[in-house]
C-alpha atoms as a PDB file:
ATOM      1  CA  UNK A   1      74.474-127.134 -17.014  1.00  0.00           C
ATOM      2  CA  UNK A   2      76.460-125.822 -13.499  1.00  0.00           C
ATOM      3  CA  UNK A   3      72.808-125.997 -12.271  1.00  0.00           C
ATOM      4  CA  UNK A   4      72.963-129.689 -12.565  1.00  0.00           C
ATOM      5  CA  UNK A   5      76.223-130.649 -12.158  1.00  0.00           C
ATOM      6  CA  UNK A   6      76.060-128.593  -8.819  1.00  0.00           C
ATOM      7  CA  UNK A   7      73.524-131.279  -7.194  1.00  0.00           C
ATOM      8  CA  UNK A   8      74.825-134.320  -5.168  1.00  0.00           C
ATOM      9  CA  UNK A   9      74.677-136.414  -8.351  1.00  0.00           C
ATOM     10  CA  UNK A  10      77.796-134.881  -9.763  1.00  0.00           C
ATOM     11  CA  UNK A  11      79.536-135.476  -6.617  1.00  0.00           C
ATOM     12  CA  UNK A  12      82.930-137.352  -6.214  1.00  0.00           C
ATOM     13  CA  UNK A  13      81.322-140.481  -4.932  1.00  0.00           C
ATOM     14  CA  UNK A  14      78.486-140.397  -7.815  1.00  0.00           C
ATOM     15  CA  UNK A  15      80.871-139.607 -11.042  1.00  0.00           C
ATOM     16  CA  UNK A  16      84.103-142.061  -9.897  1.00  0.00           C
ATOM     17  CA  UNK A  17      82.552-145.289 -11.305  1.00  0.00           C
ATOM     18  CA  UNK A  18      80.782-144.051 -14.429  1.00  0.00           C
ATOM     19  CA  UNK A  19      84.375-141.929 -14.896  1.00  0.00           C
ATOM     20  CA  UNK A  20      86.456-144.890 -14.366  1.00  0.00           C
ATOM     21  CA  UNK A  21      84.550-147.366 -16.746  1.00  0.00           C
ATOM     22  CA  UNK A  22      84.875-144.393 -19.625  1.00  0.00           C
ATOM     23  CA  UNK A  23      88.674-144.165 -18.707  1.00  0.00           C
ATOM     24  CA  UNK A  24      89.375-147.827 -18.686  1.00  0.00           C
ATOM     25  CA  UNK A  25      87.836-148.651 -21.611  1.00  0.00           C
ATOM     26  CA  UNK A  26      89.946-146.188 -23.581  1.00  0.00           C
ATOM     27  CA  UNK A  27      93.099-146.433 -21.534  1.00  0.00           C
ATOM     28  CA  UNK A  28      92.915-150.180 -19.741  1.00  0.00           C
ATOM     29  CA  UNK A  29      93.256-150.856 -15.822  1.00  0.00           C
ATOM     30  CA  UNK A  30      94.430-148.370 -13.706  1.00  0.00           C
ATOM     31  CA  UNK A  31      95.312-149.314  -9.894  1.00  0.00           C
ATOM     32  CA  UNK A  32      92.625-147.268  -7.372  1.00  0.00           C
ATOM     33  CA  UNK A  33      95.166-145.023  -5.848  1.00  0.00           C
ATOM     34  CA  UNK A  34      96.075-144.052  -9.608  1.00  0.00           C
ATOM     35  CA  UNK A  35      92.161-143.657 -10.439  1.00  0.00           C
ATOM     36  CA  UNK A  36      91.877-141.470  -7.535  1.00  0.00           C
ATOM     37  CA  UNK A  37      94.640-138.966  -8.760  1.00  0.00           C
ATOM     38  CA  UNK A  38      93.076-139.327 -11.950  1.00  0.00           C
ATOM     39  CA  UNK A  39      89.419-138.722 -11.476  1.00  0.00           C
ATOM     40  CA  UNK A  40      90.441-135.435  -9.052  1.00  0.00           C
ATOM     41  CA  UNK A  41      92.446-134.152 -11.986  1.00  0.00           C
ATOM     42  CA  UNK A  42      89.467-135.139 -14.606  1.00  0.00           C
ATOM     43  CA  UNK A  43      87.011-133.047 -12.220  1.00  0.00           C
ATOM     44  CA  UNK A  44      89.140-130.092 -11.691  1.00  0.00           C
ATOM     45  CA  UNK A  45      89.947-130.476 -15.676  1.00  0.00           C
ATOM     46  CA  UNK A  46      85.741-129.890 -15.759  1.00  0.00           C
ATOM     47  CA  UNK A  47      86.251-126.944 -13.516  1.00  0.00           C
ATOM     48  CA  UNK A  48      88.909-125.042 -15.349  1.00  0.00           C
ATOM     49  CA  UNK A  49      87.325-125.860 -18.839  1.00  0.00           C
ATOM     50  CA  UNK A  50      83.820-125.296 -18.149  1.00  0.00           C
ATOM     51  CA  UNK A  51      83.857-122.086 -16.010  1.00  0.00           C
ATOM     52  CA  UNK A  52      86.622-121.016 -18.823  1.00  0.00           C
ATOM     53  CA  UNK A  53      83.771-121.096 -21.318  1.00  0.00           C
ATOM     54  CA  UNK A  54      81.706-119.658 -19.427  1.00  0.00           C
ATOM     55  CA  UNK A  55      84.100-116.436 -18.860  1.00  0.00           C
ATOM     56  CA  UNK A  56      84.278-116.386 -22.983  1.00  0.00           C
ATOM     57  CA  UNK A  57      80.121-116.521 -23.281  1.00  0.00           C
ATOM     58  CA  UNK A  58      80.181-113.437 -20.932  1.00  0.00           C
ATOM     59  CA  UNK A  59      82.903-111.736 -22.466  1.00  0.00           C
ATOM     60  CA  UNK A  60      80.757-111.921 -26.044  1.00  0.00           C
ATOM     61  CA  UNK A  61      77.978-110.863 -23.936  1.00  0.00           C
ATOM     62  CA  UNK A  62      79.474-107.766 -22.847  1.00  0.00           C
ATOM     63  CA  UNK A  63      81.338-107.598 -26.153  1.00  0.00           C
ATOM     64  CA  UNK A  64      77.714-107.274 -27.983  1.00  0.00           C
ATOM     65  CA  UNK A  65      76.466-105.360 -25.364  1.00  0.00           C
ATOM     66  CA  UNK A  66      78.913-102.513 -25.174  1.00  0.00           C
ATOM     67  CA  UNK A  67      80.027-102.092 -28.358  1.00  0.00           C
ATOM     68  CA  UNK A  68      82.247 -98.739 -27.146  1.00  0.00           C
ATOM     69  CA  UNK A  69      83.991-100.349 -24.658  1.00  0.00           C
ATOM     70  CA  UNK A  70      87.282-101.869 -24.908  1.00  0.00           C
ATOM     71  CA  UNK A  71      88.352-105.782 -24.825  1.00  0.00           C
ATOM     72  CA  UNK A  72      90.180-105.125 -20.832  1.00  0.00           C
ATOM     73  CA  UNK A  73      86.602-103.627 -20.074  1.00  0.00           C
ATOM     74  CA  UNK A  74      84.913-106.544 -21.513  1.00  0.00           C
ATOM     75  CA  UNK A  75      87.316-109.115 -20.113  1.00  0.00           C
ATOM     76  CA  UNK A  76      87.179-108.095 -16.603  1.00  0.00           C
ATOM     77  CA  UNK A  77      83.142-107.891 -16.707  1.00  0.00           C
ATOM     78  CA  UNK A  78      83.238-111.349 -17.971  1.00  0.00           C
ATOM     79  CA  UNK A  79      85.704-111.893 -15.244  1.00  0.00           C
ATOM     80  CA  UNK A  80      83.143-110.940 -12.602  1.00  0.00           C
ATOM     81  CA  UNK A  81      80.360-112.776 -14.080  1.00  0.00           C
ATOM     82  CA  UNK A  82      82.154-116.089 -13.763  1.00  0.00           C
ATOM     83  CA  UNK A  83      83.203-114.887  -9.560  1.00  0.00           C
ATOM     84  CA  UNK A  84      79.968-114.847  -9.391  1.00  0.00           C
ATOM     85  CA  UNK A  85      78.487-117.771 -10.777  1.00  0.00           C
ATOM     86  CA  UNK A  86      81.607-119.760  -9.682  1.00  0.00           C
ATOM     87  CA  UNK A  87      81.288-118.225  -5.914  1.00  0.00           C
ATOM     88  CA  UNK A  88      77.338-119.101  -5.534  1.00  0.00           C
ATOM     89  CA  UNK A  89      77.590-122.290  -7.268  1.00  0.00           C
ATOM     90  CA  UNK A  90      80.930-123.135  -4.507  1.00  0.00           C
ATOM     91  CA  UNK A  91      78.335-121.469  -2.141  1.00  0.00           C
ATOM     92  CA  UNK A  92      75.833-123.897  -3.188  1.00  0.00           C
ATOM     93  CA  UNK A  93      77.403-126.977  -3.009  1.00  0.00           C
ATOM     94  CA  UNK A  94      78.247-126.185   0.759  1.00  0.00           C
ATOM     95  CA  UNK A  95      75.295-127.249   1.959  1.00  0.00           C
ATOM     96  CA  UNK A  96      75.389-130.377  -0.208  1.00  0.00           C
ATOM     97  CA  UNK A  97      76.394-133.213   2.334  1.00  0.00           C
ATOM     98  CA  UNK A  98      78.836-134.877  -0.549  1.00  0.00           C
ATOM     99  CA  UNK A  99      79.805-131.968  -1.910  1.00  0.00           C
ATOM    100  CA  UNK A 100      82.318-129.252  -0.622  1.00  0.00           C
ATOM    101  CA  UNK A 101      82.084-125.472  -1.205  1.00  0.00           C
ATOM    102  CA  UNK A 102      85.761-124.367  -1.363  1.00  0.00           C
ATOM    103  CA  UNK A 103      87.537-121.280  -2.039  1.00  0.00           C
ATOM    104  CA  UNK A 104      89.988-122.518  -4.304  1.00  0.00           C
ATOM    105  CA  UNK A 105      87.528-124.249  -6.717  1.00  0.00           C
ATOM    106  CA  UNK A 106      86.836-120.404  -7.389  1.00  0.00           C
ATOM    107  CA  UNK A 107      89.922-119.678  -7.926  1.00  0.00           C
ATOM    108  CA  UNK A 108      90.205-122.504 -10.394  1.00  0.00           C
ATOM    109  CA  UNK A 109      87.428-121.539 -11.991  1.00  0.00           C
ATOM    110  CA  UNK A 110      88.538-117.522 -12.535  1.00  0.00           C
ATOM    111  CA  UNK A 111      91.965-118.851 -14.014  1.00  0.00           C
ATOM    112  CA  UNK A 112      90.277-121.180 -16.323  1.00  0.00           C
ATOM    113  CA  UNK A 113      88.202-117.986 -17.525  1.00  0.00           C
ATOM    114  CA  UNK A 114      90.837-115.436 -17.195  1.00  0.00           C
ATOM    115  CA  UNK A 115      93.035-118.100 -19.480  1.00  0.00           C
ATOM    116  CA  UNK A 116      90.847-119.019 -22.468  1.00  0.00           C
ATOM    117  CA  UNK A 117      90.129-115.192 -22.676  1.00  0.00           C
ATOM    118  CA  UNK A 118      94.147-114.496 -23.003  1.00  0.00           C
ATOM    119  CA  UNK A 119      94.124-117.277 -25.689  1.00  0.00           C
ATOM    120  CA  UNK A 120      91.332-115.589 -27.276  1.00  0.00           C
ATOM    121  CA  UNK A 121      92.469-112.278 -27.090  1.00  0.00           C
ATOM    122  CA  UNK A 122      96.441-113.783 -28.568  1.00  0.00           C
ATOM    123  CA  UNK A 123      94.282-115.280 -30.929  1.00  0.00           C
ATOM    124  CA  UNK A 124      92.334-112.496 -32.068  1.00  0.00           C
ATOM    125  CA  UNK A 125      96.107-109.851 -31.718  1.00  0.00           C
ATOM    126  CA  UNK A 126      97.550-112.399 -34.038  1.00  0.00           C
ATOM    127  CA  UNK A 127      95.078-113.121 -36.585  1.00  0.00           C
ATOM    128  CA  UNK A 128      92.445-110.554 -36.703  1.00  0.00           C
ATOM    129  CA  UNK A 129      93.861-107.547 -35.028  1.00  0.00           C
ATOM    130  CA  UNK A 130      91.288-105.237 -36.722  1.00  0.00           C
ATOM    131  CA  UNK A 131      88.519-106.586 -34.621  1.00  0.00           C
ATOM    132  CA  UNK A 132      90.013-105.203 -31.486  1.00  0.00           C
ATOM    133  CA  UNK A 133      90.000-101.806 -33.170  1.00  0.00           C
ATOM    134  CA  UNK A 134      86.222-101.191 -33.190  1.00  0.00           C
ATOM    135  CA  UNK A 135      85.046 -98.025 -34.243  1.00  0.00           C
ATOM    136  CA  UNK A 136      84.826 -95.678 -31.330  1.00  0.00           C
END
């Protein structure tokens, strides 16, 4: 899926119309200057939620994988694997001539993991705290 949505099609300029149709049709008219506040915060909205998956499929990766290591040890593998992805796919995109390769999309994309794993982990403190006590 980041595969694809890193090619020029999922660009700014390709994804505003199709976005804006979807929008208005649920919400009504919105002025341009408002669609254009809107569709940024829709895309970085993508960012935060889909790289934030991705940081939970690697932390049950590494949570299957080693099964003596600890949730922090986990967490910040998972952590890395989403840098990763998230800083070649940014990397990627550079040399895209509608797309931009920025730092802070990164960034966006490490909080989005580093946040649905603290949710998870709350989650799993609160409601199944035996689970983080694996057998050693």
């Amino acid at each position: 899926m980041i595969a694809l949505e890193s090619t020029d099609w999922f660009g700014a300029d390709h994804t505003s119309s199709p976005l804006r149709w979807v929008w208005e049709h649920l919400f009504g008219q919105v002025s341009d200057r408002r669609w254009a506040d809107l569709h940024h915060l829709i895309r970085k909205t993508g960012h935060f939620l889909g790289y934030g998956t991705m940081g939970l499929v690697w932390l049950r990766a590494w949570w299957m994988t080693l099964p003596r290591s600890g949730f922090l040890l986990d967490a910040t593998l998972a952590l890395i694997g989403t840098a990763i992805v998230a800083s070649t796919d940014e990397f990627h995109q550079s040399f895209l001539p509608n797309r931009t390769g920025i730092p802070s999309d990164v960034l966006l994309d490490c909080l989005g993991a580093f946040t649905l794993q603290l949710v998870l982990y709350l989650g799993i403190r609160v409601f199944r705290p035996k689970r983080l006590a694996r057998a050693v």
